[in-house]
C-alpha atoms as a PDB file:
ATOM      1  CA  UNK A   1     -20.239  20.099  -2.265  1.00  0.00           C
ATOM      2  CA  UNK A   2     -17.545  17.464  -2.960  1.00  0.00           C
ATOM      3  CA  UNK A   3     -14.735  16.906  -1.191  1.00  0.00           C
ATOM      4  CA  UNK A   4     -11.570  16.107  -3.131  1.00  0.00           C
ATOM      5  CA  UNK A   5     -10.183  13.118  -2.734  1.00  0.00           C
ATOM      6  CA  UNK A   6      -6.454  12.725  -1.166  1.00  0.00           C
ATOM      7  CA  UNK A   7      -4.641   9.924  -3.024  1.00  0.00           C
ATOM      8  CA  UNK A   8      -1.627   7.565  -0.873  1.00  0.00           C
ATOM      9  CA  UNK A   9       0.643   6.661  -3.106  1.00  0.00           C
ATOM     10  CA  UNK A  10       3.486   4.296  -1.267  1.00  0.00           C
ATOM     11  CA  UNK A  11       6.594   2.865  -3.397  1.00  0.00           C
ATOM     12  CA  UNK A  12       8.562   0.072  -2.598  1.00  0.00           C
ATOM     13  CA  UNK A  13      11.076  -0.432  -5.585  1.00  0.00           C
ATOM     14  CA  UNK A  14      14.706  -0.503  -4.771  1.00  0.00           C
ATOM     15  CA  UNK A  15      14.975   1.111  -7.884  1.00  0.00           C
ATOM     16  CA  UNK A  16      14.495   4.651  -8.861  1.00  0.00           C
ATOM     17  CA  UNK A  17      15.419   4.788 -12.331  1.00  0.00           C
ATOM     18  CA  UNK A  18      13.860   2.050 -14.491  1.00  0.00           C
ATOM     19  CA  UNK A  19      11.535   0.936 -12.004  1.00  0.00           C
ATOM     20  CA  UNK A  20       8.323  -0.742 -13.451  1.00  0.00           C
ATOM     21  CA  UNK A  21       5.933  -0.284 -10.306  1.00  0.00           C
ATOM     22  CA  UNK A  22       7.132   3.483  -9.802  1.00  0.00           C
ATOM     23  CA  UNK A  23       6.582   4.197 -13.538  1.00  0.00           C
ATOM     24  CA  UNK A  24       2.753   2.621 -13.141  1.00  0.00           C
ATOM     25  CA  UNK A  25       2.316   4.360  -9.959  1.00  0.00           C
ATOM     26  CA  UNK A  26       3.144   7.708 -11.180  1.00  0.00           C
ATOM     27  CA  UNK A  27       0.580   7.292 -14.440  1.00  0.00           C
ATOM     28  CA  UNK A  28      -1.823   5.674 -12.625  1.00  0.00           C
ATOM     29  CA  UNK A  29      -1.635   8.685  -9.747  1.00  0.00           C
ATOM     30  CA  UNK A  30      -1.340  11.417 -12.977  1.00  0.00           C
ATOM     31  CA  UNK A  31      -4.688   9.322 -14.385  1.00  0.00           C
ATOM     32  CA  UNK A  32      -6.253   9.803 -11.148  1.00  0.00           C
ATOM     33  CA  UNK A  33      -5.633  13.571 -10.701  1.00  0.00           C
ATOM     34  CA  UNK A  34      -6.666  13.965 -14.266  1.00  0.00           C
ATOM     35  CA  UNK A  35     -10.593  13.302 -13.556  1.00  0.00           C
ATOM     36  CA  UNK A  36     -10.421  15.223  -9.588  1.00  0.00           C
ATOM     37  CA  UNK A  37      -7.149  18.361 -10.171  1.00  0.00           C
ATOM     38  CA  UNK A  38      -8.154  19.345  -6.709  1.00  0.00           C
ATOM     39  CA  UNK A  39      -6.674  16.199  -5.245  1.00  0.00           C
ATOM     40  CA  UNK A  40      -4.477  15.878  -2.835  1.00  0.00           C
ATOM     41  CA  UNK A  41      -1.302  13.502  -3.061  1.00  0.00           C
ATOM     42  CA  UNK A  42       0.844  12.225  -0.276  1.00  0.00           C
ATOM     43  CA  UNK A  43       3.749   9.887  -1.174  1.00  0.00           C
ATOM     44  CA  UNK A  44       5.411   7.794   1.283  1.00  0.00           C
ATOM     45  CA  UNK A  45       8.870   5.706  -0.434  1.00  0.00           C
ATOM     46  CA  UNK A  46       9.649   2.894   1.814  1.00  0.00           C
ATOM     47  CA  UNK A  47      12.539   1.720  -0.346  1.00  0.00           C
ATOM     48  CA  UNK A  48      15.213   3.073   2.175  1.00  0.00           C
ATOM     49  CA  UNK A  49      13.565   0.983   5.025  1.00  0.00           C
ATOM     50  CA  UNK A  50      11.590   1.099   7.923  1.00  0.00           C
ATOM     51  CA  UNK A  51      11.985   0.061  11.840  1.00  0.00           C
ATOM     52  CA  UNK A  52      11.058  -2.971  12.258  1.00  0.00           C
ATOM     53  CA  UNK A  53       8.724  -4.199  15.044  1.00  0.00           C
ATOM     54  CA  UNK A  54      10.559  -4.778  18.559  1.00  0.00           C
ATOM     55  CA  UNK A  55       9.956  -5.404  22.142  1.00  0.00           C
ATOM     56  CA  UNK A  56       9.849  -1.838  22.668  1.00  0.00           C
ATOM     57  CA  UNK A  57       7.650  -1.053  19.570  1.00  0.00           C
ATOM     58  CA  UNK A  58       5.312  -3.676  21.258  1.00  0.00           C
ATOM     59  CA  UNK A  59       5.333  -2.948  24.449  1.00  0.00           C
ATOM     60  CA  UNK A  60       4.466   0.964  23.423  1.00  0.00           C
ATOM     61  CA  UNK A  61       1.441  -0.075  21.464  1.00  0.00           C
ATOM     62  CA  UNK A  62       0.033  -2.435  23.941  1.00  0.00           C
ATOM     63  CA  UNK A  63       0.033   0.590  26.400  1.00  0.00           C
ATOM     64  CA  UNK A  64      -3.305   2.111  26.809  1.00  0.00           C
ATOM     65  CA  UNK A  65      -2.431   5.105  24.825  1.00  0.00           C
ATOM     66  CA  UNK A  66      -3.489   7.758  27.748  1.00  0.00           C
ATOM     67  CA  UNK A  67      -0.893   5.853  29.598  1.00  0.00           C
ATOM     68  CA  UNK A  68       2.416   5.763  27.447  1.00  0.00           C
ATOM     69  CA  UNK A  69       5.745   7.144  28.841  1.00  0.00           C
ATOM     70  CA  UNK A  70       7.199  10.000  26.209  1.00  0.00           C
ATOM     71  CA  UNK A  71       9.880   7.346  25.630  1.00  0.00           C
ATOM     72  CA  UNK A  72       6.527   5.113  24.415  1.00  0.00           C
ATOM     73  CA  UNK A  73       5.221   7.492  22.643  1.00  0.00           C
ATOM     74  CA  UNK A  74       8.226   8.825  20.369  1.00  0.00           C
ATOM     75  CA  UNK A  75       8.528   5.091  19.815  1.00  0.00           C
ATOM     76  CA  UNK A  76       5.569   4.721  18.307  1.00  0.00           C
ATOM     77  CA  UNK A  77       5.565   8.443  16.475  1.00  0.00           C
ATOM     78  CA  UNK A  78       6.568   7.226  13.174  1.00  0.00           C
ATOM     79  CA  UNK A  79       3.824   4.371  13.005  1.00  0.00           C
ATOM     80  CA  UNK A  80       1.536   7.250  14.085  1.00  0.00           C
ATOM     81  CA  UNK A  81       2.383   9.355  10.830  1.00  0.00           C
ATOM     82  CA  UNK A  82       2.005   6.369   8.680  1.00  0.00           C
ATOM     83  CA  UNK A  83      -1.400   5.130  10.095  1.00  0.00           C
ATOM     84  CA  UNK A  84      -2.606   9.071  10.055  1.00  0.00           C
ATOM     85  CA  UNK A  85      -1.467   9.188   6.358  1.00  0.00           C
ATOM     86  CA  UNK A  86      -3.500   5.762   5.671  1.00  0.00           C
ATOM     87  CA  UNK A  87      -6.500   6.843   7.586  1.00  0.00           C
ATOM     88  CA  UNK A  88      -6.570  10.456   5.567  1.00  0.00           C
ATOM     89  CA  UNK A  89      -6.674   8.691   2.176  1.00  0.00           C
ATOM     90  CA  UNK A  90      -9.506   7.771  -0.014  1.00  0.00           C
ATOM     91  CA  UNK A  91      -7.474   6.525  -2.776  1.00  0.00           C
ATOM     92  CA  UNK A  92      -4.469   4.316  -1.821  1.00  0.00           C
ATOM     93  CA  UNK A  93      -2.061   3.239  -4.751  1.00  0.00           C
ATOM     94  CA  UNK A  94       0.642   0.775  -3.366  1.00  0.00           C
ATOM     95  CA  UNK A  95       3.530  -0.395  -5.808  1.00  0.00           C
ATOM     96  CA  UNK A  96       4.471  -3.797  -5.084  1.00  0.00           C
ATOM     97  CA  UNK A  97       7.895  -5.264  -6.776  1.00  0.00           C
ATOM     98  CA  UNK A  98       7.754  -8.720  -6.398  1.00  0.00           C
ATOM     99  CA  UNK A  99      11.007  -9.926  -4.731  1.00  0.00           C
ATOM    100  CA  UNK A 100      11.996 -13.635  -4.671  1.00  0.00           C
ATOM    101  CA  UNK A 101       8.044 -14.325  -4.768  1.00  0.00           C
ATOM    102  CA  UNK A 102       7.165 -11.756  -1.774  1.00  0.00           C
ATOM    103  CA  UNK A 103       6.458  -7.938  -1.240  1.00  0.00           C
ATOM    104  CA  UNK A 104       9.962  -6.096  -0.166  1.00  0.00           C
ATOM    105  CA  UNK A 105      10.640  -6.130   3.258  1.00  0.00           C
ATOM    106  CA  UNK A 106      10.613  -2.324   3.659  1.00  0.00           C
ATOM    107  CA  UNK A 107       6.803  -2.689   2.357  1.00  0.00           C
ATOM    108  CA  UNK A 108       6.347  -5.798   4.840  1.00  0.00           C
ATOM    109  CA  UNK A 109       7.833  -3.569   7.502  1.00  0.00           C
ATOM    110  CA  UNK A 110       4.582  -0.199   6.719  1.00  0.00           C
ATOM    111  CA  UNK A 111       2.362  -3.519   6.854  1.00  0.00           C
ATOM    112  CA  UNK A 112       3.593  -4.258  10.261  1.00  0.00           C
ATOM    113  CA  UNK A 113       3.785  -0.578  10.918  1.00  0.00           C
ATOM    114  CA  UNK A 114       0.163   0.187  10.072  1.00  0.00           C
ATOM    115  CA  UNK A 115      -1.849  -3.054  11.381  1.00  0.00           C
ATOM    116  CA  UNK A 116      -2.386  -1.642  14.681  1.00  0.00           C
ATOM    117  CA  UNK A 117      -5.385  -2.934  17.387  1.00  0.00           C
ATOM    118  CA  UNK A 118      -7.803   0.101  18.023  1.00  0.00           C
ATOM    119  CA  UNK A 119      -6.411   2.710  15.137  1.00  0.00           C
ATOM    120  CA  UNK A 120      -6.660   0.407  11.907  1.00  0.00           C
ATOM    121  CA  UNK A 121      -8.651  -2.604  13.523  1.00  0.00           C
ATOM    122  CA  UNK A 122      -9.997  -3.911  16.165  1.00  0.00           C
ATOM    123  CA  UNK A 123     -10.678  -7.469  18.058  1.00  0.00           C
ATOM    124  CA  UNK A 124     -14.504  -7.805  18.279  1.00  0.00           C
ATOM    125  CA  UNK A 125     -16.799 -11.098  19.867  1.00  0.00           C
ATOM    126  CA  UNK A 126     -17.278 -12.245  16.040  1.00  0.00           C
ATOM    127  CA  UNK A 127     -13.530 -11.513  15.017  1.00  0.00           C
ATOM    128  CA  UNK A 128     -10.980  -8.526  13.517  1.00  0.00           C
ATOM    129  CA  UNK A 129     -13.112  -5.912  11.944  1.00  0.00           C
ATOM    130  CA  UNK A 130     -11.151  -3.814   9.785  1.00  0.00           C
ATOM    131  CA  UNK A 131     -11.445   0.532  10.654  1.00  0.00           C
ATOM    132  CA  UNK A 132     -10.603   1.505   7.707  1.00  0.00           C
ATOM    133  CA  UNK A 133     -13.856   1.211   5.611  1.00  0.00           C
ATOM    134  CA  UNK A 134     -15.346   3.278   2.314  1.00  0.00           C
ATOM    135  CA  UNK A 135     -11.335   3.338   0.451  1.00  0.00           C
ATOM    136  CA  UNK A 136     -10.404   2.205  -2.580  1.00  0.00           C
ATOM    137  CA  UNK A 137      -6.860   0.848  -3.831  1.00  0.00           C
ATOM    138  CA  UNK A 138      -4.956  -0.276  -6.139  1.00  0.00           C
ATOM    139  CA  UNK A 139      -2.383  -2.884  -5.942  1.00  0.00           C
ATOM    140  CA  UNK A 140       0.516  -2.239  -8.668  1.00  0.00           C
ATOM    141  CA  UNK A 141       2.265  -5.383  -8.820  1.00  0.00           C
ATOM    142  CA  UNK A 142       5.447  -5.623 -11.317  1.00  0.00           C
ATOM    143  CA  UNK A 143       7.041  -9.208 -11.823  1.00  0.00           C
ATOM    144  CA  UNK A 144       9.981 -10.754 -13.674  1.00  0.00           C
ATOM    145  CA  UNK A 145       9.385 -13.841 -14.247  1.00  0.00           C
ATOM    146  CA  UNK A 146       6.477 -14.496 -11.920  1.00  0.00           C
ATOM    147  CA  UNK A 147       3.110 -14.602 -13.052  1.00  0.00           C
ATOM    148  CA  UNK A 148       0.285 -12.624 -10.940  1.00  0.00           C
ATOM    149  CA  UNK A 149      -1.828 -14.575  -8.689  1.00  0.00           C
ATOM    150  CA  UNK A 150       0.039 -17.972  -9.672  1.00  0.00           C
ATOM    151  CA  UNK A 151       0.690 -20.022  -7.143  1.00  0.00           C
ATOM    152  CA  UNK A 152       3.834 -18.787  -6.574  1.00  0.00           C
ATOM    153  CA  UNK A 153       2.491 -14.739  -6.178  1.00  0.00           C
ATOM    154  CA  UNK A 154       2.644 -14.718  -2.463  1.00  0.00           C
ATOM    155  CA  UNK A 155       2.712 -10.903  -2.616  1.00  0.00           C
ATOM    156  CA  UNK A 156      -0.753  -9.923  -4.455  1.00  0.00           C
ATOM    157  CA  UNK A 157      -3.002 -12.062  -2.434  1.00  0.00           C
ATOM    158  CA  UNK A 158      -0.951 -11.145   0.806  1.00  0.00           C
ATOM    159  CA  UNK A 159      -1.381  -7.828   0.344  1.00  0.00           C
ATOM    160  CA  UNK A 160      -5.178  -8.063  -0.686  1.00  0.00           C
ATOM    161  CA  UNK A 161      -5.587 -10.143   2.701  1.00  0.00           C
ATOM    162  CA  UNK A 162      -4.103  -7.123   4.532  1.00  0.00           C
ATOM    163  CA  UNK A 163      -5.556  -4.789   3.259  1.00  0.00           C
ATOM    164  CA  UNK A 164      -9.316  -6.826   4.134  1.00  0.00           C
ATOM    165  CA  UNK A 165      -7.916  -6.720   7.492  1.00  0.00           C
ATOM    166  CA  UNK A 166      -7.812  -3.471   7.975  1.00  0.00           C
ATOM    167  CA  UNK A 167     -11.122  -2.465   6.310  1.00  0.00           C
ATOM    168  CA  UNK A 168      -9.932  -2.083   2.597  1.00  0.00           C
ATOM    169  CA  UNK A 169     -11.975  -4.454   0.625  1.00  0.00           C
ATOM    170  CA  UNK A 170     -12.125  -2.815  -3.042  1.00  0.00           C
ATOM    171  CA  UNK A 171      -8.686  -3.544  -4.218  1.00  0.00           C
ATOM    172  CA  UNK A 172      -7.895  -3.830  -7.830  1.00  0.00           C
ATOM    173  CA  UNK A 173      -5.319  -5.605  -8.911  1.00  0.00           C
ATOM    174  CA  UNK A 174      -2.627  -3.549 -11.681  1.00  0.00           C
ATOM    175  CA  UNK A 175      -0.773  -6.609 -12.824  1.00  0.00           C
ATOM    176  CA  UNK A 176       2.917  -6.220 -15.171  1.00  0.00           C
ATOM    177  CA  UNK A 177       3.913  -9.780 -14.993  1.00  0.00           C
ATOM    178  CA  UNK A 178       6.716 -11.530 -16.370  1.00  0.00           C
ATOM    179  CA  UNK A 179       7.888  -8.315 -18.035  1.00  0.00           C
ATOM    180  CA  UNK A 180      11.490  -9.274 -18.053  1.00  0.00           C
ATOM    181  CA  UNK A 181      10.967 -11.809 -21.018  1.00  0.00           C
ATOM    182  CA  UNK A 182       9.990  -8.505 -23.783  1.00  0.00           C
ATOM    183  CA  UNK A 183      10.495  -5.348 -21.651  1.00  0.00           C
ATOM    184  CA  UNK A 184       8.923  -2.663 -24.175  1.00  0.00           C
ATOM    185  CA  UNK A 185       6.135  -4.884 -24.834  1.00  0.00           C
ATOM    186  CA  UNK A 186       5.363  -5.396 -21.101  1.00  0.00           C
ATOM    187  CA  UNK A 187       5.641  -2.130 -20.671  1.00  0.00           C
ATOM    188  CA  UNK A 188       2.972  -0.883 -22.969  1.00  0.00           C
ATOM    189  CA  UNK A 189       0.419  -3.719 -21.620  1.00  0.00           C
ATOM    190  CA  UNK A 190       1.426  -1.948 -18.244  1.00  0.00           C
ATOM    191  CA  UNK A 191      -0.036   1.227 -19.439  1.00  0.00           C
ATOM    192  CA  UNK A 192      -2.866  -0.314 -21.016  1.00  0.00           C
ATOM    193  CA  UNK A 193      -3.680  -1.507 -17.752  1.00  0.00           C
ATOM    194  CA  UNK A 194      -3.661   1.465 -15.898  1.00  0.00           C
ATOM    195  CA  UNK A 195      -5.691   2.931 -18.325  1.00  0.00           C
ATOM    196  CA  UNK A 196      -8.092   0.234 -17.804  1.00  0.00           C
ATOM    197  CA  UNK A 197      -8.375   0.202 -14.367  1.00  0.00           C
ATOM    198  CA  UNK A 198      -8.964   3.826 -13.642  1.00  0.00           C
ATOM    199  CA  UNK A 199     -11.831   3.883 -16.521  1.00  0.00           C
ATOM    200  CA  UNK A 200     -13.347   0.730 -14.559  1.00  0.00           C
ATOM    201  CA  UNK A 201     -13.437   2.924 -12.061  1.00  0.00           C
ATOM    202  CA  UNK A 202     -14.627   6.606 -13.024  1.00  0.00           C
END
């Protein structure tokens, strides 16, 4: 018997209308529940922001976890949903605006939120080994004026390098680059890519 899959979609654009990565996230998700209807589909919008890592946040997580005050642990509840909702997914579909060369900082804040010693990784003799093995994801990067995986894309390879980290190594890269010089036209080569990618991978 096969177990449906449950796809993690996360979005990051500022924008809500007229937003590139959430248009290619929602046909690339749509694609996706197309060849498995029984899956499951948890989105998580960072857009609005997240915490961001502080002494507190730090000293909670470095407490051995049978050991936290309930101060500790409410600290650390949110990071606990996110990493739950990463470690539940097969499928995880990120949408990555590139901002002034970067990912968002509400995305780089989930990164920061999720990278966690002894839930998504761990320190071993030989190095970090990544927990999360066996997913697959999709990186949906949307550009202006930047080309993907130029020298000056220090979100897609970032991301990619994270995602390693924790255990994710098959990552596919969704690219909609420099899409501000012919909108419409960009916009259909973003659908043809989501096309392609999820028929690469069926």
């Amino acid at each position: 018997m096969t177990t449906a899959k449950t796809i993690l979609k996360i979005d990051a654009s500022a924008r809500k209308a007229g937003s590139m990565t959430r248009e290619m996230t929602d046909t690339l998700v749509a694609r996706l529940l197309a060849s498995d209807a029984d899956a499951r589909v948890l989105t998580r919008d960072v857009s609005a922001g997240l915490p961001v890592v502080d002494e507190a946040w730090i000293a909670a997580n470095f407490t051995d976890p049978a050991e936290r005050t309930p101060e500790q642990k409410l600290k650390l509840a949110l990071s606990d949903t996110l990493v739950a909702e990463l470690k539940s997914a097969d499928v995880v579909v990120i949408a990555a605006p590139l901002y002034n060369f970067g990912i968002p900082s509400s995305l780089k804040a989930w990164v920061d939120m999720i990278a966690r010693a002894r839930e998504t990784f761990r320190y071993t003799e030989a190095g970090p080994e990544g927990l999360l093995k066996g997913k697959k994801a999709y990186l949906v990067v949307a550009t202006g004026g930047t080309p993907v995986n130029s020298p000056v894309d220090f979100a897609t390879p970032y991301l990619k390098h994270v995602l390693a980290f924790v255990g994710i190594t098959d990552v596919q890269v969704v690219a909609a680059d420099l899409y501000s010089t012919d909108v419409e036209a960009k916009r259909a080569a973003a659908r043809a890519a989501v096309e392609q990618a999820v028929s690469s991978a069926a």
